[in-house]
PDB file of N, CA and C in Angstrom:
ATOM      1  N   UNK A   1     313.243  13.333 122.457  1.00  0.00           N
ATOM      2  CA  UNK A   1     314.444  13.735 123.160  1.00  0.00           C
ATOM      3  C   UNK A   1     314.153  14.957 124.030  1.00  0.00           C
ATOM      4  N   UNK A   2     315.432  15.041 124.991  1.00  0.00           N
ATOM      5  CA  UNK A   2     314.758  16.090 125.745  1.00  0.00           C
ATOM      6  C   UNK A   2     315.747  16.928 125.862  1.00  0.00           C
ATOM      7  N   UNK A   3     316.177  18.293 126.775  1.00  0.00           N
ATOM      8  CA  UNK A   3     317.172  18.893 126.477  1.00  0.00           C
ATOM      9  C   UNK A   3     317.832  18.296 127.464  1.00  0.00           C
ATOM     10  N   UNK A   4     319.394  18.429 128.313  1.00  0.00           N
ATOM     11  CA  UNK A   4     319.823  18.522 129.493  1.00  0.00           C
ATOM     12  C   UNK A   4     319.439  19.525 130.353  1.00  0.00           C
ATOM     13  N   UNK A   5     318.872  20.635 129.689  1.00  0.00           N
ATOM     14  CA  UNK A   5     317.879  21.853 130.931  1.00  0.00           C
ATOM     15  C   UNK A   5     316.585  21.127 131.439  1.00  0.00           C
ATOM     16  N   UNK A   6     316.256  20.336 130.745  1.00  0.00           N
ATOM     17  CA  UNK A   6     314.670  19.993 130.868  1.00  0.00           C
ATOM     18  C   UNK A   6     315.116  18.552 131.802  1.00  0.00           C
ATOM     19  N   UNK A   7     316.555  18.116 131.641  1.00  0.00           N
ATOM     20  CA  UNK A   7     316.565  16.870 132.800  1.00  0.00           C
ATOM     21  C   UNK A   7     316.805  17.482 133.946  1.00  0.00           C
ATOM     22  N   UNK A   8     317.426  18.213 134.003  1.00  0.00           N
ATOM     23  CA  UNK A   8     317.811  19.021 135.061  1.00  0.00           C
ATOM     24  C   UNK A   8     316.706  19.206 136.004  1.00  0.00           C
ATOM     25  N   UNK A   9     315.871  20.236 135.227  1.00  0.00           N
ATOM     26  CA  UNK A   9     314.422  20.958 135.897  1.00  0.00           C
ATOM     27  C   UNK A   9     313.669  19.914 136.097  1.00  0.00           C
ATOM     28  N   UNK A  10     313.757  18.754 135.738  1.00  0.00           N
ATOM     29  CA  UNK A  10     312.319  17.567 136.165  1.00  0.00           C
ATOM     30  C   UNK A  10     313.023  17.049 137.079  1.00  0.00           C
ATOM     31  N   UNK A  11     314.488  16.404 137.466  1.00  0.00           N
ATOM     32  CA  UNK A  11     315.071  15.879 138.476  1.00  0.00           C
ATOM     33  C   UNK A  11     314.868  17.113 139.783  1.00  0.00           C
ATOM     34  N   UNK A  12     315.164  18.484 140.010  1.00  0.00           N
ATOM     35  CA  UNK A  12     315.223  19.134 140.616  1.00  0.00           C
ATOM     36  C   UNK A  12     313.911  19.389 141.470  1.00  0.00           C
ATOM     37  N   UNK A  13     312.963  19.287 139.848  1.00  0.00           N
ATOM     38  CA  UNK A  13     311.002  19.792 140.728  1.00  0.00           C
ATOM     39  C   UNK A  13     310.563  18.913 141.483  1.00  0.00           C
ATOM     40  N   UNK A  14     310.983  17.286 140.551  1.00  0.00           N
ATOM     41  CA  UNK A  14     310.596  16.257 141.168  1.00  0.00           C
ATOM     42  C   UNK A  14     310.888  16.212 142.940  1.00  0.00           C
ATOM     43  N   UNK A  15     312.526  16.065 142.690  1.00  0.00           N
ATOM     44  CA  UNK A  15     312.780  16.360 144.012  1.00  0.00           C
ATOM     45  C   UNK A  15     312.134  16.912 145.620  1.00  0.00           C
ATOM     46  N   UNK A  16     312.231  18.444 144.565  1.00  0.00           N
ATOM     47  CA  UNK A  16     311.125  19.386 145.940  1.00  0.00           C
ATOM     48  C   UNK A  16     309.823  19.023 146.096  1.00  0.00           C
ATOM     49  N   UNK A  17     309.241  18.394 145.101  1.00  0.00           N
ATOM     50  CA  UNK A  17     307.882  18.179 145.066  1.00  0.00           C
ATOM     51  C   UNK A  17     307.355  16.766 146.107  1.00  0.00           C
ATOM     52  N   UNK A  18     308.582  16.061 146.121  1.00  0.00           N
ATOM     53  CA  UNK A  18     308.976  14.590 146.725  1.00  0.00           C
ATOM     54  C   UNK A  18     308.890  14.829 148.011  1.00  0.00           C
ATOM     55  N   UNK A  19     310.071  16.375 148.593  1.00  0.00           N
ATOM     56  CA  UNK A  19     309.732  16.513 150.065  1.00  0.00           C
ATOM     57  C   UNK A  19     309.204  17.216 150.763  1.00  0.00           C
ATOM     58  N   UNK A  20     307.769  18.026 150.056  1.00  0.00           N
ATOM     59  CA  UNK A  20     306.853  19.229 150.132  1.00  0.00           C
ATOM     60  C   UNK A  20     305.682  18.074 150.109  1.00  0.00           C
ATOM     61  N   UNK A  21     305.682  16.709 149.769  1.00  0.00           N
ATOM     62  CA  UNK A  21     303.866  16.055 149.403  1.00  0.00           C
ATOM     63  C   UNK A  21     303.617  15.358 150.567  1.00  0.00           C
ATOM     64  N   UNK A  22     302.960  15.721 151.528  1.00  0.00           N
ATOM     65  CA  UNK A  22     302.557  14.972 152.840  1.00  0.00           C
ATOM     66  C   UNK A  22     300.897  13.931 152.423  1.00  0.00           C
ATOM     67  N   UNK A  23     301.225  12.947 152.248  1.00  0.00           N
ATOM     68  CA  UNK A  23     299.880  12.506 151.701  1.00  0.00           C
ATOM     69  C   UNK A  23     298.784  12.070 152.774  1.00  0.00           C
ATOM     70  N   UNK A  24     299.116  12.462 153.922  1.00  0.00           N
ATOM     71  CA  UNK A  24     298.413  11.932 155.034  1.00  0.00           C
ATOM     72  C   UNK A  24     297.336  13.646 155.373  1.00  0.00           C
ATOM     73  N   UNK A  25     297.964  14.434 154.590  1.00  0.00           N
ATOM     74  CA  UNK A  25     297.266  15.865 154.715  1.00  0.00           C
ATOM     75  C   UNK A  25     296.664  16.477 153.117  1.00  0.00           C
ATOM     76  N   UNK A  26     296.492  15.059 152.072  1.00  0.00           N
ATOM     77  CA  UNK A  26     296.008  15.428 151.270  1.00  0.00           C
ATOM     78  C   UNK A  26     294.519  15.951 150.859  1.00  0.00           C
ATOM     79  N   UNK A  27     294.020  16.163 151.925  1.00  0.00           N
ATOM     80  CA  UNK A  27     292.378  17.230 151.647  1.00  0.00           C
ATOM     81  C   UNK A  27     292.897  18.355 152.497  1.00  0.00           C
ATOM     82  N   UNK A  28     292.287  19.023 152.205  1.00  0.00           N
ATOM     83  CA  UNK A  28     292.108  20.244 152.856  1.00  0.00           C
ATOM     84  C   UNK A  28     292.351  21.748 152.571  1.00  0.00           C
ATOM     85  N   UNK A  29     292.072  22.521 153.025  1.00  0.00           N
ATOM     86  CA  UNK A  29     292.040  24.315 152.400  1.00  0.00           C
ATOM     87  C   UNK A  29     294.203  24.575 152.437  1.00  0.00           C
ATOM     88  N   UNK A  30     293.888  25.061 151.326  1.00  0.00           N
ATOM     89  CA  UNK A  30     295.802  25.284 151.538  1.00  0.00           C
ATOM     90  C   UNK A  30     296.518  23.999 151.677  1.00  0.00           C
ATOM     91  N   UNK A  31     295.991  22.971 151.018  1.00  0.00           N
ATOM     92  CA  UNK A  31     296.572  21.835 151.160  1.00  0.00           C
ATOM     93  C   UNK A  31     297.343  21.505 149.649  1.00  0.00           C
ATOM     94  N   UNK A  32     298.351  21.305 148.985  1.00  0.00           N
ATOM     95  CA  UNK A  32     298.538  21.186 147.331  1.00  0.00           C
ATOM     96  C   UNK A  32     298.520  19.924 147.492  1.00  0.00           C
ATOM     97  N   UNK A  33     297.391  19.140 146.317  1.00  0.00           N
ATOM     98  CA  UNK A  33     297.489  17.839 145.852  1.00  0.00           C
ATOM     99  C   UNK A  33     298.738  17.254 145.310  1.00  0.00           C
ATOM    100  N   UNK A  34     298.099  16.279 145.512  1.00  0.00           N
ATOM    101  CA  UNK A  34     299.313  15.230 144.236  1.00  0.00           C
ATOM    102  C   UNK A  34     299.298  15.651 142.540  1.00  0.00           C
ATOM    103  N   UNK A  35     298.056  15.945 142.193  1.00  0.00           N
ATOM    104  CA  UNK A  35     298.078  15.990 140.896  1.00  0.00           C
ATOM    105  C   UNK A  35     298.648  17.745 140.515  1.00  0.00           C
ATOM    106  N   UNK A  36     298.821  18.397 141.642  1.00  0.00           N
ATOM    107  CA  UNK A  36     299.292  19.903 141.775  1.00  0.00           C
ATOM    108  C   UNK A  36     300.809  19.906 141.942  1.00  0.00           C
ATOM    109  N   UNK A  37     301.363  19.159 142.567  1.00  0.00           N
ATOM    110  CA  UNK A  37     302.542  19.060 142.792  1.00  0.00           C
ATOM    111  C   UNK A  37     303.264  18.391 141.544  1.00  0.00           C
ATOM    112  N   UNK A  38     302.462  17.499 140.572  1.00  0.00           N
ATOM    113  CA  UNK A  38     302.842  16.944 139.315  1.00  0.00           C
ATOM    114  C   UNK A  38     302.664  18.249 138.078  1.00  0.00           C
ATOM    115  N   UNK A  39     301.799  18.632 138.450  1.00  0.00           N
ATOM    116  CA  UNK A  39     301.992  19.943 137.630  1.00  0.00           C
ATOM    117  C   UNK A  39     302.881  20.993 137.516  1.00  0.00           C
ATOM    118  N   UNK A  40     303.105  21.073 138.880  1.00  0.00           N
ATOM    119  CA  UNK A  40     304.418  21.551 138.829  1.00  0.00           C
ATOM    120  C   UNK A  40     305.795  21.591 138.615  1.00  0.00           C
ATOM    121  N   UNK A  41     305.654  19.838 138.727  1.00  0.00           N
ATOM    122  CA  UNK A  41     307.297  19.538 138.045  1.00  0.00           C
ATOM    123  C   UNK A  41     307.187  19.562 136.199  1.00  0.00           C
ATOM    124  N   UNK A  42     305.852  19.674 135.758  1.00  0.00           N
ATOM    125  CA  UNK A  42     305.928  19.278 134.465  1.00  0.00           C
ATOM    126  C   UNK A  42     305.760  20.809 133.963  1.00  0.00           C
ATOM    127  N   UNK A  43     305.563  21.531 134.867  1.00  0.00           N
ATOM    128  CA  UNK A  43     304.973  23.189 134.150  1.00  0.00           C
ATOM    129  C   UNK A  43     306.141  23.850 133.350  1.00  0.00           C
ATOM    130  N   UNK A  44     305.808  24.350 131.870  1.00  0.00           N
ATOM    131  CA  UNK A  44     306.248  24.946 130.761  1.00  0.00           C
ATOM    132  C   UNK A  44     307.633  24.066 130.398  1.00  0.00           C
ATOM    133  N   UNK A  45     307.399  23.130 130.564  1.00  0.00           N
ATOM    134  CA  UNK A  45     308.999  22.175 130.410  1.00  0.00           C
ATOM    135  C   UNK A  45     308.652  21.844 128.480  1.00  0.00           C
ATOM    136  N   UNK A  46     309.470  21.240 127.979  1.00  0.00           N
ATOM    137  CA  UNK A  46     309.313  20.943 126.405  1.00  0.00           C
ATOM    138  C   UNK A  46     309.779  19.590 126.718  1.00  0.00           C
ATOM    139  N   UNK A  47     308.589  18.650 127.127  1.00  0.00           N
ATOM    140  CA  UNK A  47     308.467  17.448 126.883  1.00  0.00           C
ATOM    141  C   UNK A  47     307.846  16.926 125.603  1.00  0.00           C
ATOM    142  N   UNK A  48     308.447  16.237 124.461  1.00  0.00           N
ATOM    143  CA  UNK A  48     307.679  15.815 123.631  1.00  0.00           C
ATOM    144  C   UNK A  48     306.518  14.844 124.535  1.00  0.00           C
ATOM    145  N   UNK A  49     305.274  14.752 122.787  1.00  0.00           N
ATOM    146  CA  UNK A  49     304.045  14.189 123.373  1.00  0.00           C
ATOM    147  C   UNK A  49     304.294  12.608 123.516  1.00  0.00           C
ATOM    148  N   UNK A  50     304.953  12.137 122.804  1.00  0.00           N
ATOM    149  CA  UNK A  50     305.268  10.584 123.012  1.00  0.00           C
ATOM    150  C   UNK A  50     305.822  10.167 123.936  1.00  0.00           C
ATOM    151  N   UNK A  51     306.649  10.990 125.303  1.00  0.00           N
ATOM    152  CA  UNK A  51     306.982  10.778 126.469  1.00  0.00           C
ATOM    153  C   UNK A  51     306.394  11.643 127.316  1.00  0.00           C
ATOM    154  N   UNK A  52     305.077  12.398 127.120  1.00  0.00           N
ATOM    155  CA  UNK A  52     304.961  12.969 128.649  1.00  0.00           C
ATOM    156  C   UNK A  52     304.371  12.263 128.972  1.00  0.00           C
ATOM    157  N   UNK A  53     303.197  11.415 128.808  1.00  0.00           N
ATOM    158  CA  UNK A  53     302.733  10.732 129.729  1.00  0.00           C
ATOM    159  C   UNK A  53     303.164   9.551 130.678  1.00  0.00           C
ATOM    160  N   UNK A  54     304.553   8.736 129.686  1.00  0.00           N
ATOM    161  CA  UNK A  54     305.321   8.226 130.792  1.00  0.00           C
ATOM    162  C   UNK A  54     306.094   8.659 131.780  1.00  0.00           C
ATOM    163  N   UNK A  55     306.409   9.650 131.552  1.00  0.00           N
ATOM    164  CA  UNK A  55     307.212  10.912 132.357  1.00  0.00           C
ATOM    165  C   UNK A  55     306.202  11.357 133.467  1.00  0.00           C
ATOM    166  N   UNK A  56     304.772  12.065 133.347  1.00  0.00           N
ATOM    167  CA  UNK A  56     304.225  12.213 134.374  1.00  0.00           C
ATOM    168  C   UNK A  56     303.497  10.914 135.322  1.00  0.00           C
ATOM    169  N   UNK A  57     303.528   9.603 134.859  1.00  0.00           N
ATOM    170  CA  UNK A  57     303.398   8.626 135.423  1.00  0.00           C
ATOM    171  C   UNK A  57     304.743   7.966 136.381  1.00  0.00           C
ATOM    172  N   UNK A  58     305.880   8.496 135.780  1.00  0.00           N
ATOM    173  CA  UNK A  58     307.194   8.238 136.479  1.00  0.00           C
ATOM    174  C   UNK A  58     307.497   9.535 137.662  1.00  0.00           C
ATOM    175  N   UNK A  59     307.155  10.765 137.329  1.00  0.00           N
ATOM    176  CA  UNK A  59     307.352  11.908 138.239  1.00  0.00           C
ATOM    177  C   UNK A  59     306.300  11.526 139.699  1.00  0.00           C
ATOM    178  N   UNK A  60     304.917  11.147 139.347  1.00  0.00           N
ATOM    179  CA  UNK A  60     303.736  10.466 139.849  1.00  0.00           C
ATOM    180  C   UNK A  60     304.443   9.950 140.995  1.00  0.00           C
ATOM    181  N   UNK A  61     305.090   8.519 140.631  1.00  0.00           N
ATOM    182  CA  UNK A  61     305.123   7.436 141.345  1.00  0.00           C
ATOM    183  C   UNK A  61     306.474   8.441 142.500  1.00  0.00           C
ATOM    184  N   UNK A  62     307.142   8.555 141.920  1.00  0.00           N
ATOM    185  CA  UNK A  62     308.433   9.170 142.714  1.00  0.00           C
ATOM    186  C   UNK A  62     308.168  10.133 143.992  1.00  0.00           C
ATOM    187  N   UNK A  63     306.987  11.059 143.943  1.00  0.00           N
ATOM    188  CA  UNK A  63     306.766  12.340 144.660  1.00  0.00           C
ATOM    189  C   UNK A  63     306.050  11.172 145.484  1.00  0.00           C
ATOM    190  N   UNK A  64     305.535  10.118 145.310  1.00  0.00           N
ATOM    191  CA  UNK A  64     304.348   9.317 146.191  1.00  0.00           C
ATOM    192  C   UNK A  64     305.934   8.293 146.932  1.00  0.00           C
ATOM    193  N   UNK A  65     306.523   7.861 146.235  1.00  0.00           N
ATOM    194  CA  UNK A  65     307.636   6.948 147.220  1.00  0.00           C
ATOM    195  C   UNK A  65     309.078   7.140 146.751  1.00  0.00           C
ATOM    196  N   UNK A  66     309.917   8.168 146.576  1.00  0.00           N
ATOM    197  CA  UNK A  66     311.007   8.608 146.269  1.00  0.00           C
ATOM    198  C   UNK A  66     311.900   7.102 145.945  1.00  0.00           C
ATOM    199  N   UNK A  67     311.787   6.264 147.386  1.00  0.00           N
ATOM    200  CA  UNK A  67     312.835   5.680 147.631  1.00  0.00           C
ATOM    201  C   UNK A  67     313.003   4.200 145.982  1.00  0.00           C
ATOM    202  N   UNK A  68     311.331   3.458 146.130  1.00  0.00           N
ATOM    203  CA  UNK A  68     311.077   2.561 144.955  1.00  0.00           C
ATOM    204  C   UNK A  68     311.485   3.327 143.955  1.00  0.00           C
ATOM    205  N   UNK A  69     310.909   4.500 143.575  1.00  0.00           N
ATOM    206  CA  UNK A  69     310.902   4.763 141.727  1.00  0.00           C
ATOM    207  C   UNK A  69     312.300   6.014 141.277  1.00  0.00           C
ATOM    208  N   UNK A  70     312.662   6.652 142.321  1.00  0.00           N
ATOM    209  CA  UNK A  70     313.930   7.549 141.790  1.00  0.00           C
ATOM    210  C   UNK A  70     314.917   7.298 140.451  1.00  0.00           C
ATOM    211  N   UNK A  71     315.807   5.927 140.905  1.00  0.00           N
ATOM    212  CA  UNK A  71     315.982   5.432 139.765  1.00  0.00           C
ATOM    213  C   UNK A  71     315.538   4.910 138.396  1.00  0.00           C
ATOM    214  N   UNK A  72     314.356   4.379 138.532  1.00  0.00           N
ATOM    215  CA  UNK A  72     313.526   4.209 136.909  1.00  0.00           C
ATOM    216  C   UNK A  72     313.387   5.704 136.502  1.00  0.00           C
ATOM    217  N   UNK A  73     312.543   6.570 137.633  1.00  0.00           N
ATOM    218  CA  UNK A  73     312.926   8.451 136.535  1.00  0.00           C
ATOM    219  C   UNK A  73     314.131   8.513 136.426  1.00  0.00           C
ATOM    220  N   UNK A  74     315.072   8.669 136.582  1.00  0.00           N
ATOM    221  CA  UNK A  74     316.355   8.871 136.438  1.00  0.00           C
ATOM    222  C   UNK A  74     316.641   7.985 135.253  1.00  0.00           C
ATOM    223  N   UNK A  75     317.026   7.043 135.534  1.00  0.00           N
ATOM    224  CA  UNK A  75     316.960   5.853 134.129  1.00  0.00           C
ATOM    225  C   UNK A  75     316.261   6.104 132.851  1.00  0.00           C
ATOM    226  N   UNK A  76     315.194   6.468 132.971  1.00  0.00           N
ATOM    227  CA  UNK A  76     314.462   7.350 131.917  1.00  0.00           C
ATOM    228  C   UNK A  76     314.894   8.370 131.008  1.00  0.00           C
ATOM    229  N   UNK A  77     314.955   8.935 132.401  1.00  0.00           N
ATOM    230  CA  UNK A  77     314.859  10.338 131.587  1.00  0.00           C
ATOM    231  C   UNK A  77     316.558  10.874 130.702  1.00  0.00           C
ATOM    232  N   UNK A  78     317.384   9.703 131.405  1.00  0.00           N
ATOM    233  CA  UNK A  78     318.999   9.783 130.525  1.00  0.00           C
ATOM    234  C   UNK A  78     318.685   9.153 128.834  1.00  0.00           C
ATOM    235  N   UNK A  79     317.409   8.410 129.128  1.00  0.00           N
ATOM    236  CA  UNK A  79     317.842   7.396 128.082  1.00  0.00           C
ATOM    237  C   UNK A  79     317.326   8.384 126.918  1.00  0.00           C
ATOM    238  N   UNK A  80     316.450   9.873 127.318  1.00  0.00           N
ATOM    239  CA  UNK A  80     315.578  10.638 126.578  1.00  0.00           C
ATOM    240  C   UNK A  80     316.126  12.210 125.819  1.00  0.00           C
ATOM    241  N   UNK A  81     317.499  11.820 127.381  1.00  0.00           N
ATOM    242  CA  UNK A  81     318.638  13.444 126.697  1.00  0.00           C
ATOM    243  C   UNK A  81     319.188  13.636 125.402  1.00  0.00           C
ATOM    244  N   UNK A  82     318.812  14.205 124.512  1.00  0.00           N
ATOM    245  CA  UNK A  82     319.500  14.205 123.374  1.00  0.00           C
ATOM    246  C   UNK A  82     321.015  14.328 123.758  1.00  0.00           C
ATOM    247  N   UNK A  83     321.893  13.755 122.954  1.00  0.00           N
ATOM    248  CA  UNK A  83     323.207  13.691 123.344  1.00  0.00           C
ATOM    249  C   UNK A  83     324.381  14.780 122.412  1.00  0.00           C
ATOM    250  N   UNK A  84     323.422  15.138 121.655  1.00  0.00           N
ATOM    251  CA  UNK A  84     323.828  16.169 120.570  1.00  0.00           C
ATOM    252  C   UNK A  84     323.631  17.635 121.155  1.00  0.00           C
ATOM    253  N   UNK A  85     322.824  18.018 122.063  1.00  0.00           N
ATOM    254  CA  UNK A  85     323.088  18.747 122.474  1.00  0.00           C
ATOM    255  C   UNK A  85     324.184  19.641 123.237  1.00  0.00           C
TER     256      UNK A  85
END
């Protein structure tokens, strides 16, 4: 489970990270990768271990084509909110 802060902050990073990743300028000096920009949506978050890796495979796909995968992260990551919180 995850908190509602932690859906929040992965919908939000994802986001910026989605319209900051130019992949046509992915080499170069001062350039942030893909796998940098995934780090960043996942940095100091409290993802359990049994969903981060689908989570950074879903954040992945999204920052690379917003429009296909938005909804499956989204879809996800509700199904992961603890509701007790």
């Amino acid at each position: 489970m995850i908190t509602k802060d932690t859906f929040d902050t992965l919908l939000d990073r994802t986001a910026i990270a989605a319209l900051m990743y130019t992949p046509e300028l992915a080499t170069g000096e001062g350039v942030v990768s893909l796998s940098e920009h995934v780090a960043f949506v996942l940095e100091e978050l409290d993802v359990p271990d049994e969903h981060a890796a689908r989570i950074r495979d879903l954040v992945t796909a999204t920052i690379v084509d917003p429009t296909s995968h938005r909804f499956v992260l989204y879809a996800h990551l509700v199904e992961l909110v603890d509701d007790e919180e």
